[in-house]
PDB file of N, CA and C in Angstrom:
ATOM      1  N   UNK A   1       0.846  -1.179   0.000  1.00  0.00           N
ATOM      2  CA  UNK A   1       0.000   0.000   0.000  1.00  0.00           C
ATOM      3  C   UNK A   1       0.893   1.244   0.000  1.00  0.00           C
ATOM      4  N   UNK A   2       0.508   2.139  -0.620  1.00  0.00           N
ATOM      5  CA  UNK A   2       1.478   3.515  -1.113  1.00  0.00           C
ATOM      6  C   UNK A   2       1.127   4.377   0.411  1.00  0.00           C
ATOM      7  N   UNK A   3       2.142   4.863   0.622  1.00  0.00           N
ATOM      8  CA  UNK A   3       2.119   6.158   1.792  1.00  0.00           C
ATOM      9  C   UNK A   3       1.662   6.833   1.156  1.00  0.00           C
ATOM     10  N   UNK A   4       0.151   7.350   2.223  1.00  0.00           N
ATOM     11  CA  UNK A   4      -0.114   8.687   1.722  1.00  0.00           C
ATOM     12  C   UNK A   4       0.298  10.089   2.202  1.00  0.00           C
ATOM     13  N   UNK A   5       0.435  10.468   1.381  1.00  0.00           N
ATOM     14  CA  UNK A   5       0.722  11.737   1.101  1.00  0.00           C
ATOM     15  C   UNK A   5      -0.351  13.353   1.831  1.00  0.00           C
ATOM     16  N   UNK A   6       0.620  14.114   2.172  1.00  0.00           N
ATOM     17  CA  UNK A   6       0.268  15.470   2.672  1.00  0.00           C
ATOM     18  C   UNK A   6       0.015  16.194   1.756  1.00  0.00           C
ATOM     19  N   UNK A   7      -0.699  17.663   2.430  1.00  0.00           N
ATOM     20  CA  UNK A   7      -0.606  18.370   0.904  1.00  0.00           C
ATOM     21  C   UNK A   7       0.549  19.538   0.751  1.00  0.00           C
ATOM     22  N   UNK A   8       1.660  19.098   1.692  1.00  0.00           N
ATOM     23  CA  UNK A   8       2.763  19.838   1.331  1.00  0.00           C
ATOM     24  C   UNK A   8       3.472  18.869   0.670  1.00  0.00           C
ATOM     25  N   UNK A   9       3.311  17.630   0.611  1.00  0.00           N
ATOM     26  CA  UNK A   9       4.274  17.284  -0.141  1.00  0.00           C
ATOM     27  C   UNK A   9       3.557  17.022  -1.128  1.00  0.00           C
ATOM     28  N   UNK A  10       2.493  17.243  -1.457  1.00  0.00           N
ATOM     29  CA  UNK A  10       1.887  17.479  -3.357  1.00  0.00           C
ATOM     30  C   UNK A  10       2.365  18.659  -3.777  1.00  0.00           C
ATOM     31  N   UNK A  11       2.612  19.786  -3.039  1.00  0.00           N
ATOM     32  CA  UNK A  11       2.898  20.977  -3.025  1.00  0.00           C
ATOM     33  C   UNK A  11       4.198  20.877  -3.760  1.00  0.00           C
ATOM     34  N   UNK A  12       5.289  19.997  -2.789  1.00  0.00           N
ATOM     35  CA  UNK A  12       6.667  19.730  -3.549  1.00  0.00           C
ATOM     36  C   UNK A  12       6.810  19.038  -4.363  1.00  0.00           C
ATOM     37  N   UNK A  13       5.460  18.463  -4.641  1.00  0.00           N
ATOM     38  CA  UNK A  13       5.599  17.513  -6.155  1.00  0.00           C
ATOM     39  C   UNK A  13       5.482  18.466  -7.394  1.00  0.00           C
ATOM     40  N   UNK A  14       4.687  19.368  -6.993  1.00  0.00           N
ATOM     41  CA  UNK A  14       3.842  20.120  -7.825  1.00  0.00           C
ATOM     42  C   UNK A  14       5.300  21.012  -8.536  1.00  0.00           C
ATOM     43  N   UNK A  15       5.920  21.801  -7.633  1.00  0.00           N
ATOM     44  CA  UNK A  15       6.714  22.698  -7.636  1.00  0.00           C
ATOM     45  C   UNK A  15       8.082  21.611  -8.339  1.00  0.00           C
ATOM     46  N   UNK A  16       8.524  20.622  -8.067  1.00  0.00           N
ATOM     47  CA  UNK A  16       9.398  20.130  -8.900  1.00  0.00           C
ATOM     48  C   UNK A  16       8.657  19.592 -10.703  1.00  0.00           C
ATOM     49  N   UNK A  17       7.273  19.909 -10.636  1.00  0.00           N
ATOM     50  CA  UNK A  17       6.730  19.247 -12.044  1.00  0.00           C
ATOM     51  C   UNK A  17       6.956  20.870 -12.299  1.00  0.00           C
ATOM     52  N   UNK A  18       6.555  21.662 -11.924  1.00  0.00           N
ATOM     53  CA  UNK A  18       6.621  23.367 -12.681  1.00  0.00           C
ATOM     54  C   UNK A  18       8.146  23.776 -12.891  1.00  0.00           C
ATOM     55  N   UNK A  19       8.903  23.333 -12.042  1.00  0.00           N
ATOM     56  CA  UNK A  19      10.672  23.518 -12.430  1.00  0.00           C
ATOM     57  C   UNK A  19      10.792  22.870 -13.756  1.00  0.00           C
ATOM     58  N   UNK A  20      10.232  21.568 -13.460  1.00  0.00           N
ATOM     59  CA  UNK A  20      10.909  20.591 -14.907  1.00  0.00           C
ATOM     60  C   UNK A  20      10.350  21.216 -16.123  1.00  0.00           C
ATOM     61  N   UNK A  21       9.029  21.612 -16.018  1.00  0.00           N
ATOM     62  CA  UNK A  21       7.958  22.023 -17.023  1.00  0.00           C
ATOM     63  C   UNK A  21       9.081  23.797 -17.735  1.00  0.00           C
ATOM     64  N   UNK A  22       9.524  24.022 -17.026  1.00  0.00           N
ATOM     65  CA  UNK A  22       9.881  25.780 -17.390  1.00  0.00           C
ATOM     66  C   UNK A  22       9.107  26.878 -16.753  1.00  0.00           C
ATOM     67  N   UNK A  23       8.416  26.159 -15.631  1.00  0.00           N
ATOM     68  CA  UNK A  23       7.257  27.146 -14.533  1.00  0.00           C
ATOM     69  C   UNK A  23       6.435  26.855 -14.015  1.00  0.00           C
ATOM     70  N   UNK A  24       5.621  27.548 -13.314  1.00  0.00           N
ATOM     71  CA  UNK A  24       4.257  27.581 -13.407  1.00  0.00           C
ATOM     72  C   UNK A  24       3.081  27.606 -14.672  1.00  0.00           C
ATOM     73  N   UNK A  25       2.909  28.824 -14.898  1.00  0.00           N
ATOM     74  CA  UNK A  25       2.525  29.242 -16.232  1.00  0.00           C
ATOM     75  C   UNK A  25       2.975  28.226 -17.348  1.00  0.00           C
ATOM     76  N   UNK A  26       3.844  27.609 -18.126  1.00  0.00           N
ATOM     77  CA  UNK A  26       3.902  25.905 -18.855  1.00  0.00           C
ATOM     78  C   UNK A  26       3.393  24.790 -18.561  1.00  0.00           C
ATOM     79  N   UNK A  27       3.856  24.658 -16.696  1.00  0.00           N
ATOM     80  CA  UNK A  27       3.020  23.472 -16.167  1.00  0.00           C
ATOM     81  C   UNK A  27       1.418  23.247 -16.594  1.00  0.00           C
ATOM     82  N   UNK A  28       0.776  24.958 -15.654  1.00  0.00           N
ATOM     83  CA  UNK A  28      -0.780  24.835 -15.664  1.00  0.00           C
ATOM     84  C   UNK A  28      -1.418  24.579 -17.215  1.00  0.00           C
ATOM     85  N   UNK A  29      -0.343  25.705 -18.045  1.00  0.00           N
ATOM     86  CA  UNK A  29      -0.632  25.324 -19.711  1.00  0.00           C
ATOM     87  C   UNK A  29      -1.147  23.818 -20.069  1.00  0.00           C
ATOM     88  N   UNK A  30      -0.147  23.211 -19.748  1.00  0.00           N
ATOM     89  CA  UNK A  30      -0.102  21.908 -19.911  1.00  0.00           C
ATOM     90  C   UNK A  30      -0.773  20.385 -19.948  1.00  0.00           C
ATOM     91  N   UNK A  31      -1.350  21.280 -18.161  1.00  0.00           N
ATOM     92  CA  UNK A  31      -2.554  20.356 -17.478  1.00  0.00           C
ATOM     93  C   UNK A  31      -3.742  20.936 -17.590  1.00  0.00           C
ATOM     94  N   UNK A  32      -3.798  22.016 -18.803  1.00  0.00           N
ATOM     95  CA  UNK A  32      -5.262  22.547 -18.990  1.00  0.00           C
ATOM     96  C   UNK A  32      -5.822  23.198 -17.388  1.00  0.00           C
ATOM     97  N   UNK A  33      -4.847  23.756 -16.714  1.00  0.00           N
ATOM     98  CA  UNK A  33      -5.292  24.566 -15.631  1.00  0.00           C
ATOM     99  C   UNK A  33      -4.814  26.353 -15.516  1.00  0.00           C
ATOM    100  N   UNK A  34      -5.572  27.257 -14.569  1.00  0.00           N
ATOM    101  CA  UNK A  34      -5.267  28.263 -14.993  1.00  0.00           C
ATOM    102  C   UNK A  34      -3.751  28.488 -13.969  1.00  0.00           C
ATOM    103  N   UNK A  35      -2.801  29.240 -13.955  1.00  0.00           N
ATOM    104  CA  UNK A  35      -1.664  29.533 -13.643  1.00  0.00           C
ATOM    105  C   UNK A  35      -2.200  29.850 -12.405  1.00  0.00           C
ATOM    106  N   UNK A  36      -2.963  30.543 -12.070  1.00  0.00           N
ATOM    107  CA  UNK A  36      -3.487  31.278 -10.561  1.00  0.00           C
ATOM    108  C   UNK A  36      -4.278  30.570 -10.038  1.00  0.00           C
ATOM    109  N   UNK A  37      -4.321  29.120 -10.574  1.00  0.00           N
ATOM    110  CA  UNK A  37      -4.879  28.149  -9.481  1.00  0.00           C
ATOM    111  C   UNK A  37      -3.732  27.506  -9.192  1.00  0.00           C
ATOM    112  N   UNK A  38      -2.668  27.086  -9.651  1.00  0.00           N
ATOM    113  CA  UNK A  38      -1.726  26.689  -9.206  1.00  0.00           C
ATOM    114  C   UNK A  38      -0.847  27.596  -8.220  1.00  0.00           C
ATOM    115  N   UNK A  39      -0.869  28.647  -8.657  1.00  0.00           N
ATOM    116  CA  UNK A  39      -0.540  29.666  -7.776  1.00  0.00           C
ATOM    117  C   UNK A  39      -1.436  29.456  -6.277  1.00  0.00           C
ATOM    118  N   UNK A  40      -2.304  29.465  -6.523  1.00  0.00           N
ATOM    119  CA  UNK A  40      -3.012  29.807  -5.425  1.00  0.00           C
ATOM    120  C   UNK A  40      -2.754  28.217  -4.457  1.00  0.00           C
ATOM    121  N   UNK A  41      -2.783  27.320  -5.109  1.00  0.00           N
ATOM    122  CA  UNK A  41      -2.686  26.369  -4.353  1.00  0.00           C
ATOM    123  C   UNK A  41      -1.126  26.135  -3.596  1.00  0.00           C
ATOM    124  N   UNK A  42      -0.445  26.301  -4.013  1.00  0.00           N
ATOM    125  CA  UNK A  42       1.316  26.682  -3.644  1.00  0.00           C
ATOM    126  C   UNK A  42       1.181  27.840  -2.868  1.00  0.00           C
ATOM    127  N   UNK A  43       0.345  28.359  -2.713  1.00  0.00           N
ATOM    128  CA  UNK A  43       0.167  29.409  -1.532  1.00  0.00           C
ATOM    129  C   UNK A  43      -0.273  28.983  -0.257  1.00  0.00           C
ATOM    130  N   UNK A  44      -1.073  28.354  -0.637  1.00  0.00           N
ATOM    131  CA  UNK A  44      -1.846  27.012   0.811  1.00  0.00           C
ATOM    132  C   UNK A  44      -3.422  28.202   0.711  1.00  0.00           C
ATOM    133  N   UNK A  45      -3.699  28.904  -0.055  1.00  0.00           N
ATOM    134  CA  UNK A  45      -5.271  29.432   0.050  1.00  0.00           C
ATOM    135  C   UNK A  45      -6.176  28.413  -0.743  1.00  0.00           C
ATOM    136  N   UNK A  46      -5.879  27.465  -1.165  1.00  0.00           N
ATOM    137  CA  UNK A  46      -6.740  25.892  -1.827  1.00  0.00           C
ATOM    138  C   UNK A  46      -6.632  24.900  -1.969  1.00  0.00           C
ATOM    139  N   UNK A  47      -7.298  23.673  -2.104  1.00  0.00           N
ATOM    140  CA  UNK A  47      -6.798  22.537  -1.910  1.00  0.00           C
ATOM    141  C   UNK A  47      -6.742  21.604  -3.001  1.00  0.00           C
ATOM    142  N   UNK A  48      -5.527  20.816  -3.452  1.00  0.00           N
ATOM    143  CA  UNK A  48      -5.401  20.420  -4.729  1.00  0.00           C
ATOM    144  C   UNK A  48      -6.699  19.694  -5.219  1.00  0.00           C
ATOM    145  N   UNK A  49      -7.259  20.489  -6.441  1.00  0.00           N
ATOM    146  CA  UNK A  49      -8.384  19.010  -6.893  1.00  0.00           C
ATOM    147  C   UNK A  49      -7.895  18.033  -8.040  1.00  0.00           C
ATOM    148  N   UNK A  50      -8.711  18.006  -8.326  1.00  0.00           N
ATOM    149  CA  UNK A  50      -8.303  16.523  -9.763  1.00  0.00           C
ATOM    150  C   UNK A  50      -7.777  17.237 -10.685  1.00  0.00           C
ATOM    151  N   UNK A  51      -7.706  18.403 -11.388  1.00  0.00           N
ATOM    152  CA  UNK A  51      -6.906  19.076 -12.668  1.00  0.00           C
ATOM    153  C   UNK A  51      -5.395  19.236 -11.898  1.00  0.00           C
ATOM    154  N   UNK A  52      -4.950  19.386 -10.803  1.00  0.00           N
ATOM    155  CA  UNK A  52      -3.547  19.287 -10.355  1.00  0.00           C
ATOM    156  C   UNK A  52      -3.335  17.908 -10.220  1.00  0.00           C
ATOM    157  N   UNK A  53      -4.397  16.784  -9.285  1.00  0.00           N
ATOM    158  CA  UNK A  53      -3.837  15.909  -8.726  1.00  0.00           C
ATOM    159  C   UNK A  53      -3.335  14.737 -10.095  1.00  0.00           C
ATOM    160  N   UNK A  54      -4.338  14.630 -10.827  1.00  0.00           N
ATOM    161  CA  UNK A  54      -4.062  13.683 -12.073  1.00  0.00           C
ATOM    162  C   UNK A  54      -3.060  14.050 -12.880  1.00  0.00           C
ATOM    163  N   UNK A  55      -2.442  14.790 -13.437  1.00  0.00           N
ATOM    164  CA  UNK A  55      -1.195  15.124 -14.145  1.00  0.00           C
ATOM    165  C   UNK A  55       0.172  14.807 -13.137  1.00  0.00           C
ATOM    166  N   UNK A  56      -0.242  14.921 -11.844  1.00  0.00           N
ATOM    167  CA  UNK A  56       0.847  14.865 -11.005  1.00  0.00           C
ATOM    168  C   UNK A  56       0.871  12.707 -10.297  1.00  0.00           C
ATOM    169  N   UNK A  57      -0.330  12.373 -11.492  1.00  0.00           N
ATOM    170  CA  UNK A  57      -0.133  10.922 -11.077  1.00  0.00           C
ATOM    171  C   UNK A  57      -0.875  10.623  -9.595  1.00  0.00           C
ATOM    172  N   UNK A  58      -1.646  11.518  -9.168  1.00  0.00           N
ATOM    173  CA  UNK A  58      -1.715  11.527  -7.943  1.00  0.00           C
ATOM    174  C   UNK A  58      -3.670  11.415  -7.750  1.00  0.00           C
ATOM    175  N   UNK A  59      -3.848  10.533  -6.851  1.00  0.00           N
ATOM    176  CA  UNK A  59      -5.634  10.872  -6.868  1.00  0.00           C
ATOM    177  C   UNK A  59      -5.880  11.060  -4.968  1.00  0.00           C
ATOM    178  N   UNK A  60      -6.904  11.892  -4.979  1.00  0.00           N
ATOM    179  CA  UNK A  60      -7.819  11.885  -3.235  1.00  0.00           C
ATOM    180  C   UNK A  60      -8.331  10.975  -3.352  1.00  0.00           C
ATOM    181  N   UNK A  61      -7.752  10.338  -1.819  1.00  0.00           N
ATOM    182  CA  UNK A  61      -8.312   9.161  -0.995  1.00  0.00           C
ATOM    183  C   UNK A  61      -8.799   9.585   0.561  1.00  0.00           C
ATOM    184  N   UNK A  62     -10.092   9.504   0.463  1.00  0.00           N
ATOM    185  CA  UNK A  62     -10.986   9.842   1.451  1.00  0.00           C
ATOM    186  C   UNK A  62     -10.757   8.793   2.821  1.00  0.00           C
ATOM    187  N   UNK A  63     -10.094   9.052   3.487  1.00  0.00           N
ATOM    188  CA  UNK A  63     -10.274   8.152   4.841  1.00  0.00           C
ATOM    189  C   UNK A  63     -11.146   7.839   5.984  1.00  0.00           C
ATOM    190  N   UNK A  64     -12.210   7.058   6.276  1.00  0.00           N
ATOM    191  CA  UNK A  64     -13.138   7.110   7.034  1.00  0.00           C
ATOM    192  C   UNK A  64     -12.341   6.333   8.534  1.00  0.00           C
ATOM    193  N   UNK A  65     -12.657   6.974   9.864  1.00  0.00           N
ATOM    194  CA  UNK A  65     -12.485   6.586  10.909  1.00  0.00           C
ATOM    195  C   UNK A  65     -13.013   6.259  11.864  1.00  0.00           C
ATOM    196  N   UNK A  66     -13.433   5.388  12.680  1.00  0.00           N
ATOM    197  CA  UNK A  66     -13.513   5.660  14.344  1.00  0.00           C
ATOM    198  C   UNK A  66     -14.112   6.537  15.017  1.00  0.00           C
ATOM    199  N   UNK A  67     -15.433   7.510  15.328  1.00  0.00           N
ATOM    200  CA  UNK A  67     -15.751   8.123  15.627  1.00  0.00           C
ATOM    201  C   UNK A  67     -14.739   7.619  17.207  1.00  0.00           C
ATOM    202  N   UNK A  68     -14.836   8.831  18.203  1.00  0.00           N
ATOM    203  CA  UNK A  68     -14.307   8.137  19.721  1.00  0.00           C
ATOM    204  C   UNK A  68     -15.628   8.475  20.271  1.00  0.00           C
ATOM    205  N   UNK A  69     -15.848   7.600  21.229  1.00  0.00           N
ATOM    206  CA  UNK A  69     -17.071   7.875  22.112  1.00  0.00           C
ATOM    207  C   UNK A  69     -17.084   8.940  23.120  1.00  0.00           C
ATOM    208  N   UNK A  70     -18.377   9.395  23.290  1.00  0.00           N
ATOM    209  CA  UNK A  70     -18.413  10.749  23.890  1.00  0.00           C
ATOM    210  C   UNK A  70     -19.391  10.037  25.358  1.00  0.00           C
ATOM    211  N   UNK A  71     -18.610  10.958  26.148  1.00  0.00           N
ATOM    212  CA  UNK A  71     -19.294  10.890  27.985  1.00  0.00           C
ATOM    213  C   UNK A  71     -20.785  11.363  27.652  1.00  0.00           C
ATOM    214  N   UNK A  72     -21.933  10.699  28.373  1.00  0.00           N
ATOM    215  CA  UNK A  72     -23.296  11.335  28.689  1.00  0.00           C
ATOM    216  C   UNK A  72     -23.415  10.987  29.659  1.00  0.00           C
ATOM    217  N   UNK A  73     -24.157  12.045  30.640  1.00  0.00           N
ATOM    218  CA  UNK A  73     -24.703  11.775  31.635  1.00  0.00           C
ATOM    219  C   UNK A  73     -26.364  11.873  31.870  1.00  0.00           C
ATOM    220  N   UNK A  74     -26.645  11.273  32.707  1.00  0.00           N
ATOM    221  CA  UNK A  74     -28.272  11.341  33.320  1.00  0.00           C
ATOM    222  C   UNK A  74     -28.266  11.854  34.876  1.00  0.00           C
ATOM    223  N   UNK A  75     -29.402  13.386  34.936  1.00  0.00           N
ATOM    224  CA  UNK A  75     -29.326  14.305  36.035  1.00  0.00           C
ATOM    225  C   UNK A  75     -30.544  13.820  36.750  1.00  0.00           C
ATOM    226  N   UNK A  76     -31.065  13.159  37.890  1.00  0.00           N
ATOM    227  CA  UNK A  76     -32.252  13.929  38.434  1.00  0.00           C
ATOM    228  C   UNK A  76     -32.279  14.977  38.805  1.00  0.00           C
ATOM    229  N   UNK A  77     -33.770  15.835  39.535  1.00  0.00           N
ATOM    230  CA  UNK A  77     -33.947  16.877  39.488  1.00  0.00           C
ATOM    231  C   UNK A  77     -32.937  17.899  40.431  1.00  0.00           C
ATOM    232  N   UNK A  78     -32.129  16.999  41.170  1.00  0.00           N
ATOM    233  CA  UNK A  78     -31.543  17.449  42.337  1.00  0.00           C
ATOM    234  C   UNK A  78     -30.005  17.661  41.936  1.00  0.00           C
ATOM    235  N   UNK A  79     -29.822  17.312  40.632  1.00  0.00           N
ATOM    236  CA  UNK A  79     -28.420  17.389  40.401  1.00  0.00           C
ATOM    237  C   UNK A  79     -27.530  16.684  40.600  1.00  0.00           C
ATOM    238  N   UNK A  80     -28.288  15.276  41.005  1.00  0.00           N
ATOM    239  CA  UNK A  80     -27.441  14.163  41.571  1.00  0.00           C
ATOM    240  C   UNK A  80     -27.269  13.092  39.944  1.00  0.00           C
ATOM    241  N   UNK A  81     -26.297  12.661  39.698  1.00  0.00           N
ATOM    242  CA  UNK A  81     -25.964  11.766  39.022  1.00  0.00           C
ATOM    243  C   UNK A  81     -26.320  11.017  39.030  1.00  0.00           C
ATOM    244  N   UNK A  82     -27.268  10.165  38.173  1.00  0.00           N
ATOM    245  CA  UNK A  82     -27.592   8.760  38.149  1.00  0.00           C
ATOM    246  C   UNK A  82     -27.209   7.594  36.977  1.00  0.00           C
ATOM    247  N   UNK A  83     -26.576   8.044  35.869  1.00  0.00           N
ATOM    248  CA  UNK A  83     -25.955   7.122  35.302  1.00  0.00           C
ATOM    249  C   UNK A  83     -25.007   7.984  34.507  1.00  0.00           C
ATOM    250  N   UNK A  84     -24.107   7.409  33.986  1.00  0.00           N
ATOM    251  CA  UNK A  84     -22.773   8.125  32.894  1.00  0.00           C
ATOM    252  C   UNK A  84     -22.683   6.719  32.070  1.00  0.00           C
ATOM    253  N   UNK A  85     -22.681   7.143  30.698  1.00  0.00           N
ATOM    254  CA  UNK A  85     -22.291   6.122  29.621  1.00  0.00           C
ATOM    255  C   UNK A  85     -21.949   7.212  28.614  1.00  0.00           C
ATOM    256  N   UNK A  86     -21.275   6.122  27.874  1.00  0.00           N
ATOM    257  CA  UNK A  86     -20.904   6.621  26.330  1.00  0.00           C
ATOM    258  C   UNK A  86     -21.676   6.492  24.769  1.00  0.00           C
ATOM    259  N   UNK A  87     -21.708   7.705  24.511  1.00  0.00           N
ATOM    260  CA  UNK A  87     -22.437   7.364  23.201  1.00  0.00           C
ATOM    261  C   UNK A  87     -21.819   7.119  22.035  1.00  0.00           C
ATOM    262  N   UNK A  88     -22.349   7.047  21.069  1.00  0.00           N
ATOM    263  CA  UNK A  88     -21.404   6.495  19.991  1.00  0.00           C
ATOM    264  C   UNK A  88     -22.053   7.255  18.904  1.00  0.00           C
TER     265      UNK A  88
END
């Protein structure tokens, strides 16, 4: 299974494909994207979608987890505690 990946280091993928390419502006040319989305994303104001991630060989993988269980309690009227469990 492949390590996944951050989005700084798509960032440094990105930025060594725009060196090799002759830029930014050639890269985005390239991948049919506009220059100031690549820009913008090498800025960290967006998050890579599929017109960066696929040229760069790269796809989003959604990870589902584990919610953790949360404390509940049950009050009578007096403020006294009568049961604590976890919900899910």
């Amino acid at each position: 299974m492949a390590r996944a990946l951050r989005e700084r280091d798509v960032a440094a993928r990105l930025r060594a494909a725009c060196k090799e390419a002759g830029g930014q502006a050639l890269w985005a040319a390239g991948a049919g994207v506009s220059r100031s989305y690549v820009s913008e994303f090498l800025a960290g104001r967006v998050s890579p979608g599929d017109a960066i991630l696929f040229p760069l060989g790269l796809e989003r993988d959604v990870r589902y987890v584990p919610r953790r269980p949360r404390e509940v309690a049950l009050y009578d009227e007096h403020g006294v505690t009568l049961l604590v469990a976890e919900a899910l």
